[in-house]
Protein backbone atom coordinates (compact mmCIF):
# COMPACT_ATOMS: atom_id res chain seq x y z
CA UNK A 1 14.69 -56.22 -153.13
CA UNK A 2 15.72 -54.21 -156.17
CA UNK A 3 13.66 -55.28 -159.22
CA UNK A 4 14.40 -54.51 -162.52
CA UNK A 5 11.32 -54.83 -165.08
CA UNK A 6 10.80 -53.80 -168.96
CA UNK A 7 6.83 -53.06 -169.59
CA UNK A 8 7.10 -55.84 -171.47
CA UNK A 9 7.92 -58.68 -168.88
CA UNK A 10 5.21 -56.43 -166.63
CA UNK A 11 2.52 -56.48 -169.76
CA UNK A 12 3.04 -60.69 -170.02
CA UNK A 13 2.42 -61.16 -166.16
CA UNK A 14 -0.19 -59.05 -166.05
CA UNK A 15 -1.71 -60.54 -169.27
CA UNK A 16 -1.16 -64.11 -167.67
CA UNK A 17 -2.81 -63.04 -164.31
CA UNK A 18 -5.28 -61.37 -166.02
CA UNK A 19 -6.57 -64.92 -167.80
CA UNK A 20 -6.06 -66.50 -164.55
CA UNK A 21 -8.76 -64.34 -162.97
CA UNK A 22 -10.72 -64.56 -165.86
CA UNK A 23 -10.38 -68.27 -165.67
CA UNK A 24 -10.41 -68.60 -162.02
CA UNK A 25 -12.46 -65.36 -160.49
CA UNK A 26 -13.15 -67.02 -157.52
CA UNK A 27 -9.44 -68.13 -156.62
CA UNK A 28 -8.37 -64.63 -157.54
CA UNK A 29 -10.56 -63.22 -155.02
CA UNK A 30 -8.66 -65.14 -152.31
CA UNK A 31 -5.37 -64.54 -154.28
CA UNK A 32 -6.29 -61.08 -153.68
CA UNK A 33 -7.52 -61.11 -150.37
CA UNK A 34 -3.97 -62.98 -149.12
CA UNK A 35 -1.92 -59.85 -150.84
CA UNK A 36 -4.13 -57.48 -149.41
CA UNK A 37 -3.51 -58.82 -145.92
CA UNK A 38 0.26 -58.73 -147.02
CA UNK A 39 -0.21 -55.28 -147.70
CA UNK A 40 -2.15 -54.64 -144.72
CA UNK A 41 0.13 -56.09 -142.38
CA UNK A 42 2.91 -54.34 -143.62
CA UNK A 43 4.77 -58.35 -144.78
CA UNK A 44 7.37 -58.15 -147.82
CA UNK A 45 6.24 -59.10 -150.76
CA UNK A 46 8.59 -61.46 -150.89
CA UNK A 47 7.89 -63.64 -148.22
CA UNK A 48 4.69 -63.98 -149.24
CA UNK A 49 5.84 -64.83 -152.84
CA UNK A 50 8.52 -67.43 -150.76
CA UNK A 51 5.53 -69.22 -149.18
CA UNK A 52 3.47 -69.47 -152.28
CA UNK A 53 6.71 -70.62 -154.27
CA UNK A 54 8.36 -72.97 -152.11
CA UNK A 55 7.08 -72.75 -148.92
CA UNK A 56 10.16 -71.73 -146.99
CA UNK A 57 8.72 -69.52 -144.24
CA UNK A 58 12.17 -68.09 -143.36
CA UNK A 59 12.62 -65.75 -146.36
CA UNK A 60 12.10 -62.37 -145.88
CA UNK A 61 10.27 -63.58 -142.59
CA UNK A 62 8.52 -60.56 -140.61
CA UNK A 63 10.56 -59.23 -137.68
CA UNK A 64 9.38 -58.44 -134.43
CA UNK A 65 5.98 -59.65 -135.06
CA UNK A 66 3.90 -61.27 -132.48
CA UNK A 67 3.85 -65.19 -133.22
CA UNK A 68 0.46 -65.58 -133.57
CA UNK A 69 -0.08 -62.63 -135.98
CA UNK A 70 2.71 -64.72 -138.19
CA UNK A 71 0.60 -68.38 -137.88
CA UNK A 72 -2.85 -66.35 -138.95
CA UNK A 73 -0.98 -65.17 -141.99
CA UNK A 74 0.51 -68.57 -142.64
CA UNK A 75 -2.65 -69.93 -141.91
CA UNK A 76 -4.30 -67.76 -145.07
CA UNK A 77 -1.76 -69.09 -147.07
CA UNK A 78 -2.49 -72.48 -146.72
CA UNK A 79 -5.36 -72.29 -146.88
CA UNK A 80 -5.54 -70.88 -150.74
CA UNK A 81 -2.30 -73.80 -151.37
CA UNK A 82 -5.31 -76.23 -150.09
CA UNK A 83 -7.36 -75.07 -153.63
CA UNK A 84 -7.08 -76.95 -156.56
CA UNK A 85 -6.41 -74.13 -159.06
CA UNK A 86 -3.29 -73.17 -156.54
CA UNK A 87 -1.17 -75.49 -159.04
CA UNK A 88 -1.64 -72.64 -161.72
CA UNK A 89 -0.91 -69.74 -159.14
CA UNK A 90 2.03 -71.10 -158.25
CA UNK A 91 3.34 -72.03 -162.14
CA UNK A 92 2.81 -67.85 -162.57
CA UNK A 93 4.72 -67.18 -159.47
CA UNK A 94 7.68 -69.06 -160.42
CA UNK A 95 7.66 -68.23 -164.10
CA UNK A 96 7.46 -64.74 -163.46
CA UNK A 97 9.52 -64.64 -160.44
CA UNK A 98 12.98 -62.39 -162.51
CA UNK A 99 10.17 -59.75 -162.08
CA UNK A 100 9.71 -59.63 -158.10
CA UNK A 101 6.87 -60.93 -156.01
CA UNK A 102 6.55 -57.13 -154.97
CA UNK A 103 5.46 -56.03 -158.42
CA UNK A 104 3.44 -59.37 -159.37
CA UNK A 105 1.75 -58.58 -156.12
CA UNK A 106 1.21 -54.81 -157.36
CA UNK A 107 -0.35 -56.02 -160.66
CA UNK A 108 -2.34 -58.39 -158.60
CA UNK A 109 -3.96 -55.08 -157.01
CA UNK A 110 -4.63 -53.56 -160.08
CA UNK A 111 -1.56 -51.35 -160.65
CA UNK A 112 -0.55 -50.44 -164.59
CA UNK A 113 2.04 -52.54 -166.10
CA UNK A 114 3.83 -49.24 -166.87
CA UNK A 115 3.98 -48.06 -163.78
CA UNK A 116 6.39 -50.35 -162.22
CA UNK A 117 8.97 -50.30 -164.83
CA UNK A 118 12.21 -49.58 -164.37
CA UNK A 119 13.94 -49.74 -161.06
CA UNK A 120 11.64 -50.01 -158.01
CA UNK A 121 12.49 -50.46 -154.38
CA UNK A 122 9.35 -52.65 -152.93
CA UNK A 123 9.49 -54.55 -150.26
């Protein structure tokens, strides 16, 4: 998915995720732990952001991935939708979604705002 993102949409996400892990640290740990695994595994962005939005599972859904691999990821997802400060997570997610799951995953990680400006490919 093609993204395109000023530094100052990035700088407002990342200043809103930013007080969420201030106000949350240990949800953001599992937050973190759920897009490192999406990273990991090689998942878009985006179906990860898809889950965590709405919970359609057939968005951007992995290809030629063994079943169970799929239901252990799905499985981490639930179970950070089962904590209570998932309400919050999700508000970010949807309010910043114009910006890409890809890069609010990226920030997420710890990338600079500045760095994914512009026009980035990132699936």
């Amino acid at each position: 998915m093609i993204s395109l993102s000023s530094v100052n949409e990035l700088e407002t996400a990342n200043d809103a995720l930013q007080s969420f892990k201030m106000q949350s640290p240990a949800f953001f740990e599992k937050l973190l732990h759920v897009v490192s695994l999406t990273r990991a595994l090689h998942f878009k962005y985006q179906y990860m952001g898809s889950l965590i939005v709405d919970g359609e599972k057939t968005v951007s859904s992995p290809e030629f991935v063994r079943p169970s691999v799929i239901e252990l990821y799905q499985n981490e997802v639930q179970q950070l939708k089962k904590d209570a400060e998932f309400q919050t997570l999700k508000e970010i997610f949807a309010r910043y979604q114009t910006i890409g799951f890809a890069k609010l995953s990226l920030l997420i990680l710890g990338n600079k705002p500045e760095s994914l400006s512009g026009a980035v490919v990132i699936k």
